[in-house]
N, C-alpha and C. Protein backbone atom coordinates (compact mmCIF):
# COMPACT_ATOMS: atom_id res chain seq x y z
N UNK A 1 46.12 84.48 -210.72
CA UNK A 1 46.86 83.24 -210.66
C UNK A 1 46.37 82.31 -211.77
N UNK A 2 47.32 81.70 -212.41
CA UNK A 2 46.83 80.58 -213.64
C UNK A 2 46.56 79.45 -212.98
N UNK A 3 46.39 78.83 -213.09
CA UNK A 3 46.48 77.06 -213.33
C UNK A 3 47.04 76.52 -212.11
N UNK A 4 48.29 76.37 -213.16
CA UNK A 4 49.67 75.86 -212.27
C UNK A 4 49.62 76.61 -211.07
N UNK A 5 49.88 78.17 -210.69
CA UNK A 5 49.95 78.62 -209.79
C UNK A 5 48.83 78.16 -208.34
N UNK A 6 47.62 78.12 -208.80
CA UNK A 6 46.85 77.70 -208.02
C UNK A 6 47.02 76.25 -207.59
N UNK A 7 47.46 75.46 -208.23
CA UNK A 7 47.88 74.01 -208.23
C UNK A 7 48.98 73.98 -207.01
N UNK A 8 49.97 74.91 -207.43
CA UNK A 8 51.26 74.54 -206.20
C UNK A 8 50.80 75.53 -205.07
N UNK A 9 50.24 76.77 -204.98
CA UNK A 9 49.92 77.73 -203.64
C UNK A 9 48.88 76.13 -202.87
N UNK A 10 47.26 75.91 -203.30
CA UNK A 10 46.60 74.64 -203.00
C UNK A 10 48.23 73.70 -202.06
N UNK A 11 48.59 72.77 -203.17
CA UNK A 11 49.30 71.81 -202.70
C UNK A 11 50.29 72.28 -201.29
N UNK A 12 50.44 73.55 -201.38
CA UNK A 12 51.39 74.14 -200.08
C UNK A 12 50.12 74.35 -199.55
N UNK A 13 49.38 74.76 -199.05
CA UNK A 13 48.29 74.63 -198.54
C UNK A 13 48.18 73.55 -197.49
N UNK A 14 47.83 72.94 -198.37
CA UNK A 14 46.83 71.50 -198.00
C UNK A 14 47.90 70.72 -197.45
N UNK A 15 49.73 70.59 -197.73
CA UNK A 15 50.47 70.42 -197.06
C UNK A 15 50.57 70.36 -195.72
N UNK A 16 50.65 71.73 -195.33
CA UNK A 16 50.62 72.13 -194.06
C UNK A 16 49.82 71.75 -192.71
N UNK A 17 48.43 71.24 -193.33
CA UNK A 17 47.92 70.22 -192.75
C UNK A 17 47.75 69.01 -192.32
N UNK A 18 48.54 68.34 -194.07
CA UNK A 18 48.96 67.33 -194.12
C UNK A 18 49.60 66.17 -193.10
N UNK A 19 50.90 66.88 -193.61
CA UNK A 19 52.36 66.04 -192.94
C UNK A 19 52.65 65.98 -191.68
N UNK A 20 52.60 65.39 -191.28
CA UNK A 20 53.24 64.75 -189.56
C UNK A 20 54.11 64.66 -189.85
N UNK A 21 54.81 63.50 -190.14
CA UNK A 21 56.23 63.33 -190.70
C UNK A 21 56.53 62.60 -191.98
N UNK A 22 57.93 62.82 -192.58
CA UNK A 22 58.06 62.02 -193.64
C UNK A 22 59.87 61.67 -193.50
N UNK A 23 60.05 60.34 -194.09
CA UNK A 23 61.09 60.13 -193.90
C UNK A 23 62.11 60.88 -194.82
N UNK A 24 63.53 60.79 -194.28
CA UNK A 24 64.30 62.02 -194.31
C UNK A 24 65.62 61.38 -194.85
N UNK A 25 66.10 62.22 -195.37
CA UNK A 25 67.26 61.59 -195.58
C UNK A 25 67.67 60.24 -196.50
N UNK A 26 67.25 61.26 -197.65
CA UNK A 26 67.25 59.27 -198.40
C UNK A 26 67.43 59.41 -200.20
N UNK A 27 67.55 58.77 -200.41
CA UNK A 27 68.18 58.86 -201.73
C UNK A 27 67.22 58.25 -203.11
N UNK A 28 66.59 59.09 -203.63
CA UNK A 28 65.55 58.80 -204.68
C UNK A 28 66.01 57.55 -205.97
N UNK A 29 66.03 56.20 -206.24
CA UNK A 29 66.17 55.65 -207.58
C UNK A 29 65.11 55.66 -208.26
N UNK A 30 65.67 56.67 -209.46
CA UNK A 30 64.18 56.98 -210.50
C UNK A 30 63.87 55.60 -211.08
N UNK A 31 64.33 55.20 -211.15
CA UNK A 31 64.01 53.78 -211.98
C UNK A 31 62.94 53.30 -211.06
N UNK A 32 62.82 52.91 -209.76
CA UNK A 32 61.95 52.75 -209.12
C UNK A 32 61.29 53.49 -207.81
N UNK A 33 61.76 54.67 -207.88
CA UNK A 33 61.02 55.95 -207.13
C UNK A 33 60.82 54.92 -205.38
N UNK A 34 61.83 54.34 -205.37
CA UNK A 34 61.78 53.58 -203.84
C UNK A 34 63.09 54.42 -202.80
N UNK A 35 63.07 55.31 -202.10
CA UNK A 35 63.99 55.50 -201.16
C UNK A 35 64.62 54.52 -200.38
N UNK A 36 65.93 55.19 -200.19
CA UNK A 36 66.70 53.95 -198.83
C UNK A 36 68.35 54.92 -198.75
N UNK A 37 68.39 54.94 -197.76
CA UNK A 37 69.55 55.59 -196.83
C UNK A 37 70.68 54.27 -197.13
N UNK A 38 71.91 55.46 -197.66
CA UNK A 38 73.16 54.05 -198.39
C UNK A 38 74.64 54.31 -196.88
N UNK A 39 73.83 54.89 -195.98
CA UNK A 39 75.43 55.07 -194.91
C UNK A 39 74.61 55.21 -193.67
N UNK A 40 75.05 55.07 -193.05
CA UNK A 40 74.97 55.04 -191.46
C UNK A 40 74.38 56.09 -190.96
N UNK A 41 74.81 57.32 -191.67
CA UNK A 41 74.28 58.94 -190.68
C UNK A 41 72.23 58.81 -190.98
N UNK A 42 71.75 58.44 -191.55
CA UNK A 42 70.54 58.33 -192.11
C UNK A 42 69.79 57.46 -191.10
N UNK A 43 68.83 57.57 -190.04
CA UNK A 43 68.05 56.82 -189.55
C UNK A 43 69.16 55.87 -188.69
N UNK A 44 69.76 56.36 -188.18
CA UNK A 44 70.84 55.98 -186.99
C UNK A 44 70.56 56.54 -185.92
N UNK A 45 70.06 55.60 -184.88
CA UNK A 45 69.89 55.91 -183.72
C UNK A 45 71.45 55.60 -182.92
N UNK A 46 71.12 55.74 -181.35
CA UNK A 46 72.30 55.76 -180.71
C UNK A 46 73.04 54.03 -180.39
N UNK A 47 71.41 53.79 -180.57
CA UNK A 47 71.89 52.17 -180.40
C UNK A 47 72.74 51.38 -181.77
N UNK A 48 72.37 52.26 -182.36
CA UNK A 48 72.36 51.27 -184.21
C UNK A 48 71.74 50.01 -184.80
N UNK A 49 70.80 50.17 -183.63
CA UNK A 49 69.98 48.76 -184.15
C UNK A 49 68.43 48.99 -184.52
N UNK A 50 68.42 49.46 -185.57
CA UNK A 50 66.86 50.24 -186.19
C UNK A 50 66.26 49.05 -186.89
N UNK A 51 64.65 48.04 -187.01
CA UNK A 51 64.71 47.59 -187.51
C UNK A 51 64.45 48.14 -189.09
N UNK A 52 64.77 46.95 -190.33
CA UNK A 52 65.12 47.53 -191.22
C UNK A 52 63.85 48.35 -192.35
N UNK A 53 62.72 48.46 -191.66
CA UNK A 53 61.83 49.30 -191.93
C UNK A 53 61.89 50.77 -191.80
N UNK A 54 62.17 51.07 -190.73
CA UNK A 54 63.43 52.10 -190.53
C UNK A 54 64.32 52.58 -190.52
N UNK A 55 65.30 51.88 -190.42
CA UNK A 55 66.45 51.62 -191.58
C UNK A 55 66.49 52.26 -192.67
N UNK A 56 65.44 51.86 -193.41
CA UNK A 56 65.77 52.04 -194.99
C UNK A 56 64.77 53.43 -195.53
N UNK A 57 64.25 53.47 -194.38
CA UNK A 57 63.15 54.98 -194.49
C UNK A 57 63.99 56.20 -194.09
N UNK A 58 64.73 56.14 -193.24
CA UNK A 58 65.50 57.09 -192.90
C UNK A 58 64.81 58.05 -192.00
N UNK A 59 64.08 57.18 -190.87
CA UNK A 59 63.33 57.86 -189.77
C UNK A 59 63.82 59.22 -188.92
N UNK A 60 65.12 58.55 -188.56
CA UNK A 60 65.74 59.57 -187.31
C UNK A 60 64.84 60.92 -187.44
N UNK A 61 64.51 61.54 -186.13
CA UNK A 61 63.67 62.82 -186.24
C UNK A 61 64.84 63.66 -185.76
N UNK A 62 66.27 63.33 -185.55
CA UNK A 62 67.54 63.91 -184.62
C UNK A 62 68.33 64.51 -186.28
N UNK A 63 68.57 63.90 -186.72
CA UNK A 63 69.10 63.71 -188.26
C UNK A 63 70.98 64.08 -187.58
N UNK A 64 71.55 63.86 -188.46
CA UNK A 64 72.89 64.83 -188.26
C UNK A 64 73.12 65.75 -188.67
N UNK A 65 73.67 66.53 -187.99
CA UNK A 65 73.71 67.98 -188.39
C UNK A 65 75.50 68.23 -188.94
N UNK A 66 75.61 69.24 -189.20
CA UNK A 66 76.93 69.45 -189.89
C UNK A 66 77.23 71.13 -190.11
N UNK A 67 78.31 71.61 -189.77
CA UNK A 67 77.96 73.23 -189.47
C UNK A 67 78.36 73.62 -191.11
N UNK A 68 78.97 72.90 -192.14
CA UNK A 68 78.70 73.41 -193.32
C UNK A 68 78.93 72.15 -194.11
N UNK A 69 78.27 72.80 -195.98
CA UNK A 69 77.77 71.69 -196.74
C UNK A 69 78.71 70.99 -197.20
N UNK A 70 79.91 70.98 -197.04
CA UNK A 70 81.19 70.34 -197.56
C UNK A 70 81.43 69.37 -196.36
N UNK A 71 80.94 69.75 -195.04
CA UNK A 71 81.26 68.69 -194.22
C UNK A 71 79.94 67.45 -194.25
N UNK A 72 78.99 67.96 -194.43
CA UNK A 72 77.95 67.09 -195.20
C UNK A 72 78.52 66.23 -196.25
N UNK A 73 78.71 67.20 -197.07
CA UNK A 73 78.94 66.13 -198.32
C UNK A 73 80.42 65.04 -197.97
N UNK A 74 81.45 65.51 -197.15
CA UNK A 74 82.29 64.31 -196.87
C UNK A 74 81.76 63.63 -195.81
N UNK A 75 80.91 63.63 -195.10
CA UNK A 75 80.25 62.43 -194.12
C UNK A 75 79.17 61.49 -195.42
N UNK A 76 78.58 62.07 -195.69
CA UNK A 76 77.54 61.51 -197.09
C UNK A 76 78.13 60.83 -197.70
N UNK A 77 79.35 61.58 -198.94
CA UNK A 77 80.19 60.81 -199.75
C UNK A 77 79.33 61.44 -201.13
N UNK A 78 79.06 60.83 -202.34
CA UNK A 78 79.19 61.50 -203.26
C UNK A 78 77.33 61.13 -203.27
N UNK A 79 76.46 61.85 -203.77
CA UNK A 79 74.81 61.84 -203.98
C UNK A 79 74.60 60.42 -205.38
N UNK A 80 75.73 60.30 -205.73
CA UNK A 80 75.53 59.19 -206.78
C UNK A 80 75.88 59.43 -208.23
N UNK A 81 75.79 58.68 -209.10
CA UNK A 81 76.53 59.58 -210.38
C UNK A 81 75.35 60.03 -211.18
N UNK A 82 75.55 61.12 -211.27
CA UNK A 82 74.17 62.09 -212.17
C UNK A 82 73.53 62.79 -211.23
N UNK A 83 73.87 62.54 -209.88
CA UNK A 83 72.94 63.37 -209.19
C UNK A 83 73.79 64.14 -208.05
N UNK A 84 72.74 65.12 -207.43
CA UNK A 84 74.36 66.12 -206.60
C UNK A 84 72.57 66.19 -205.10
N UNK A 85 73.07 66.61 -204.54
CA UNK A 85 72.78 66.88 -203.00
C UNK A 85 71.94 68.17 -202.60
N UNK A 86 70.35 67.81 -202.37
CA UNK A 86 69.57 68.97 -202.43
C UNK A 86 69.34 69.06 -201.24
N UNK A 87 68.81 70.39 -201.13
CA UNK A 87 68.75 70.79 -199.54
C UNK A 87 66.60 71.38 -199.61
N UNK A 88 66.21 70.43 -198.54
CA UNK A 88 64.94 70.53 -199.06
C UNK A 88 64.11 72.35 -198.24
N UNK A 89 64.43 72.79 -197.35
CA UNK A 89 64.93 73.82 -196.85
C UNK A 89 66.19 74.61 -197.26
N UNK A 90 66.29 75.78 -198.15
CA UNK A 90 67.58 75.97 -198.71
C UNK A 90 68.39 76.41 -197.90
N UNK A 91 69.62 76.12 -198.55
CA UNK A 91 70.86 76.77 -198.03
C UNK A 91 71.04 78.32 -197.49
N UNK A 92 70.03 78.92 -198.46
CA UNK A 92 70.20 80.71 -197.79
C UNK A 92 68.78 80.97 -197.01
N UNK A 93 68.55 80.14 -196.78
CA UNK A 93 67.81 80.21 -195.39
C UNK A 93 68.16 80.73 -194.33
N UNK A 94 69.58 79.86 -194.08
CA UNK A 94 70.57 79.97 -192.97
C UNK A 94 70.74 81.72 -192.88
N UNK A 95 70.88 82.32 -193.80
CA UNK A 95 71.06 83.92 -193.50
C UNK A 95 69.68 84.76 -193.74
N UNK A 96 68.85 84.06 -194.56
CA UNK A 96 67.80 85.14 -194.74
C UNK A 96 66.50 84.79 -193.27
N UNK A 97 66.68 83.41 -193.10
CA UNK A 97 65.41 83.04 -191.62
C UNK A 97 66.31 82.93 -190.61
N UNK A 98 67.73 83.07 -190.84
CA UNK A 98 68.25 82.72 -189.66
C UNK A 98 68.53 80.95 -189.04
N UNK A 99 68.01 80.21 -189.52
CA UNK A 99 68.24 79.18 -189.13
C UNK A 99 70.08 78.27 -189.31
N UNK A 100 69.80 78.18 -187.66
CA UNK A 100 71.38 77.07 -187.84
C UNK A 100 72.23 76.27 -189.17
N UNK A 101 73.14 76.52 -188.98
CA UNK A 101 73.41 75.40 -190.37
C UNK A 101 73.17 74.14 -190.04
N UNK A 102 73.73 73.83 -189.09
CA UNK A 102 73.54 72.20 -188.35
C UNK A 102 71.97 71.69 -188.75
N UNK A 103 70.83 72.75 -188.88
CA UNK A 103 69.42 72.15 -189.42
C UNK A 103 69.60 72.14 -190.49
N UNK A 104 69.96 72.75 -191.40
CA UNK A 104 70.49 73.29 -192.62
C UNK A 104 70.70 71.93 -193.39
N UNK A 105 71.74 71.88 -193.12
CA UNK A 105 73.28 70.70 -193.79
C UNK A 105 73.09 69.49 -192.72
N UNK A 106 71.69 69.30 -193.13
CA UNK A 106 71.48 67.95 -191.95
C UNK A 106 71.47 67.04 -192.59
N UNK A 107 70.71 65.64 -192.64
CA UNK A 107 70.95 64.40 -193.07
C UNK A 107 68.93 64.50 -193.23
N UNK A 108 68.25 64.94 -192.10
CA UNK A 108 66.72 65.59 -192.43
C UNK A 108 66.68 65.89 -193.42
N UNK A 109 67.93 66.91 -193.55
CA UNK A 109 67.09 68.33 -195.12
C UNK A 109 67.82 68.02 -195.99
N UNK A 110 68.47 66.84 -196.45
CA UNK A 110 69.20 66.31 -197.60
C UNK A 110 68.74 65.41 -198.68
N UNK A 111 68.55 65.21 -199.42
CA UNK A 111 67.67 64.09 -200.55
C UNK A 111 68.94 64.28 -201.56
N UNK A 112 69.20 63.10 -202.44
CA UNK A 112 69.74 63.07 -203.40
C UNK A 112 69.07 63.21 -204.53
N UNK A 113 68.91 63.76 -205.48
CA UNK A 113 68.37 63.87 -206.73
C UNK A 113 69.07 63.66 -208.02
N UNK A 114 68.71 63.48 -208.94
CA UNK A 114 69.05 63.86 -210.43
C UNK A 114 69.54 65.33 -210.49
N UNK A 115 70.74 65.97 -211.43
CA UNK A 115 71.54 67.30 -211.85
C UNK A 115 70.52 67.53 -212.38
N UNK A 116 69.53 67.40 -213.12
CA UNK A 116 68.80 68.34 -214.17
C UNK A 116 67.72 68.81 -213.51
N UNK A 117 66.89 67.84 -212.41
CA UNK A 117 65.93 67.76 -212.04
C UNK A 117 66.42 69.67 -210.45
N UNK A 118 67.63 69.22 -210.18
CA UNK A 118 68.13 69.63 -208.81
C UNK A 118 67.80 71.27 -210.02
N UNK A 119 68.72 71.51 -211.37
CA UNK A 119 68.37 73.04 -211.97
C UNK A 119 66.96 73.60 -211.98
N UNK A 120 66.43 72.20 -212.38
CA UNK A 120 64.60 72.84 -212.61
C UNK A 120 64.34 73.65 -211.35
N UNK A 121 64.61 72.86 -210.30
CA UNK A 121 63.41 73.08 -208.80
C UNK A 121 64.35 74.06 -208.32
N UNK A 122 65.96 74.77 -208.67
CA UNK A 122 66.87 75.98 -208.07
C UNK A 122 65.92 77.23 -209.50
N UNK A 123 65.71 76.89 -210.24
CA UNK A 123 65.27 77.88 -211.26
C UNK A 123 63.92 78.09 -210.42
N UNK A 124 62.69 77.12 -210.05
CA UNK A 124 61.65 77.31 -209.80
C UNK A 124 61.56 78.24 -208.55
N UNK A 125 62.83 77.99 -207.56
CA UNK A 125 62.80 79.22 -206.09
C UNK A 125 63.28 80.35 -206.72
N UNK A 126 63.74 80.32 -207.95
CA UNK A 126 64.25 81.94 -208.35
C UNK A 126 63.05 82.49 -208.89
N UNK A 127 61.94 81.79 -209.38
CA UNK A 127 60.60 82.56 -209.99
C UNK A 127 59.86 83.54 -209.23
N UNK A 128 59.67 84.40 -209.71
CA UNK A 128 59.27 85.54 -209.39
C UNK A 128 58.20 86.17 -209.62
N UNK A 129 57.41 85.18 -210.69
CA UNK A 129 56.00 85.34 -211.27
C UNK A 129 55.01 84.89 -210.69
N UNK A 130 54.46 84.18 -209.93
CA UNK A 130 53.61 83.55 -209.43
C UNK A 130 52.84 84.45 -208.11
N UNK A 131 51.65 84.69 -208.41
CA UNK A 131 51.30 85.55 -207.69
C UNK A 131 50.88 85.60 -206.13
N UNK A 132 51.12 84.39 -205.57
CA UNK A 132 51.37 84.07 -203.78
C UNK A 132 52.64 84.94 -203.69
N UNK A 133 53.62 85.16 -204.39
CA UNK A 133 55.10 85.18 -203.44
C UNK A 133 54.93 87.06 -203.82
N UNK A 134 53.73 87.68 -204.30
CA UNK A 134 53.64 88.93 -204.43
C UNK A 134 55.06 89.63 -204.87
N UNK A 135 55.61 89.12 -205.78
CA UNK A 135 56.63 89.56 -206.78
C UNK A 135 57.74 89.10 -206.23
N UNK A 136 57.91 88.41 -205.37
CA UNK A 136 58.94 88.12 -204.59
C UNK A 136 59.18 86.65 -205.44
N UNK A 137 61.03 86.03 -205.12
CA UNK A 137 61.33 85.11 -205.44
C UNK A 137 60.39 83.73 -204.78
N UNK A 138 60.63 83.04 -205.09
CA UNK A 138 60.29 81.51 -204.06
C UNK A 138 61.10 81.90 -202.98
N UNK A 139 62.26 81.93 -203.06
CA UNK A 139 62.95 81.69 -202.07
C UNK A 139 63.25 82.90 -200.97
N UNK A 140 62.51 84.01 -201.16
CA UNK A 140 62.80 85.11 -200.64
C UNK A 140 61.09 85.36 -200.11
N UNK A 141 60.12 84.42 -200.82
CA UNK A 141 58.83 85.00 -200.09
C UNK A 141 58.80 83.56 -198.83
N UNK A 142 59.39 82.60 -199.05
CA UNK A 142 60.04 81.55 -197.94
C UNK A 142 60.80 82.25 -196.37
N UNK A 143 61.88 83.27 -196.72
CA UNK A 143 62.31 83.94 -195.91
C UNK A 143 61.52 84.08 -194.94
N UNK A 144 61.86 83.94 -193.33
CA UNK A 144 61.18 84.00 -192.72
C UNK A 144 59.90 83.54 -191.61
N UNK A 145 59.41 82.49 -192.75
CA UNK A 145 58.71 81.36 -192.06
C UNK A 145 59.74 80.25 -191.56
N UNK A 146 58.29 79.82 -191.03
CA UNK A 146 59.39 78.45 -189.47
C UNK A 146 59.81 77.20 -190.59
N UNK A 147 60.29 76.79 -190.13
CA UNK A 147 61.76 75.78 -190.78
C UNK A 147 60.76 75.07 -191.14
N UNK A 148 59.63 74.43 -190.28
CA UNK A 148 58.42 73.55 -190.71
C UNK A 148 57.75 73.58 -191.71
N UNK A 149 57.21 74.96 -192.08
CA UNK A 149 56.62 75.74 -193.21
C UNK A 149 56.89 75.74 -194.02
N UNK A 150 58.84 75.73 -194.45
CA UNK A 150 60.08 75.82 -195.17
C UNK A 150 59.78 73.79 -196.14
N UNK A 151 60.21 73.35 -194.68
CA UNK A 151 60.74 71.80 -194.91
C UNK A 151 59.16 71.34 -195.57
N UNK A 152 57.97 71.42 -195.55
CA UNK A 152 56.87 70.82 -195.78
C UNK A 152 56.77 71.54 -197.46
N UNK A 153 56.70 72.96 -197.62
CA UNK A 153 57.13 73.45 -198.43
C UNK A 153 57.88 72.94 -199.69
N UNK A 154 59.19 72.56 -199.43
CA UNK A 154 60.17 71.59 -200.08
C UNK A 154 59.59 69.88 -200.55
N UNK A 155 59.11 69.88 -199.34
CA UNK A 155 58.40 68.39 -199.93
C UNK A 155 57.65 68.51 -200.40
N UNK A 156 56.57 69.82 -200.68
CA UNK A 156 55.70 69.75 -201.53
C UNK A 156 56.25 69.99 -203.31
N UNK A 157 57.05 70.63 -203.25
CA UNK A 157 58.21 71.11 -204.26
C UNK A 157 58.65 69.84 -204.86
N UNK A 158 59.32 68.77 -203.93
CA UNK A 158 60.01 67.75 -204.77
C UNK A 158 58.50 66.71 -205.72
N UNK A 159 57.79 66.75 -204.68
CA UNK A 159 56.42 66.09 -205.01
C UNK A 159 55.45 66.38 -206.35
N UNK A 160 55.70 67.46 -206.59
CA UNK A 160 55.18 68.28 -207.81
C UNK A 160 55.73 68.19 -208.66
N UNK A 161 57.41 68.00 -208.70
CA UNK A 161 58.22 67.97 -209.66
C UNK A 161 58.74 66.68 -209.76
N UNK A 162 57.97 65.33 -209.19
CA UNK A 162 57.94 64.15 -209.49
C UNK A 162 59.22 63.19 -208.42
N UNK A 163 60.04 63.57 -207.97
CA UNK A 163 60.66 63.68 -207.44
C UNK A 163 60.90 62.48 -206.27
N UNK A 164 59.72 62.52 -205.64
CA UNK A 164 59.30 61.71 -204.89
C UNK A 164 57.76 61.88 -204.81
N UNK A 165 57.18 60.90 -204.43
CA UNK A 165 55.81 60.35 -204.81
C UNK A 165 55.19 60.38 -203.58
């Protein structure tokens, strides 16, 4: 393992220990790397009265679910201009771990990002070099582990690649 490799296997690591929770569902402005949920499905409880610390963190631990990503993206609306709709747990999860789409195409496993930034980190689950995933893709040595493993995983992913802080 080089460098880097030891750098991100570590950071997934030490992750896993890490995180309790992190807020979900929320929409990155690079200009000031501050999250905040721009619609209702984000940190909406049943009451709708979250104060706005929560609110704008995008707490909900329920998230909304959605049985596919087009019905996501018309409850959402558009990720913003320059940026498209990442799934921090991927999409072929759903067939390779089995997991629901409704966890899937949730409002949890959604972040808005930057287009260029969203190619880097879809190129980085296609790598195949790094010697944890034992020749396997990112996204295929992922296969399999619990959604937790997956989702902490991802946040360690966006975190590395600057993403969110």
């Amino acid at each position: 393992m080089n460098n880097s490799q030891d750098a991100i296997y570590n950071m997934y690591e030490n992750t896993k220990q890490r995180i309790q929770t992190f807020p979900r569902c929320f929409s990155i402005d690079s200009s000031s790397n501050r999250g905040g949920s721009s619609n209702g499905l984000c940190g909406s409880s049943s009451s709708g009265n979250l104060d706005p610390e929560r609110r704008n963190k995008g707490t909900s631990m329920a998230g909304q679910g959605f049985n596919t990503f087009n019905d996501a993206k018309k409850a959402l609306g558009s990720a913003g201009e320059g940026k498209q709709w990442h799934h921090i747990v991927e999409q072929s999860q759903i067939q390779k771990s089995g997991f629901d789409p409704t966890q899937i195409h949730n409002t949890n496993n959604l972040i808005a990002i930057d287009q260029a930034m969203h190619a880097k980190i879809s190129r980085y689950y296609n790598t195949k070099s790094f010697d944890f995933t034992g020749g396997l893709s990112v996204r295929d040595w992922l296969a399999g582990q619990s959604y937790q493993t997956q989702y902490d995983f991802g946040m360690n992913v966006l975190n590395k690649f600057e993403v969110i802080k």
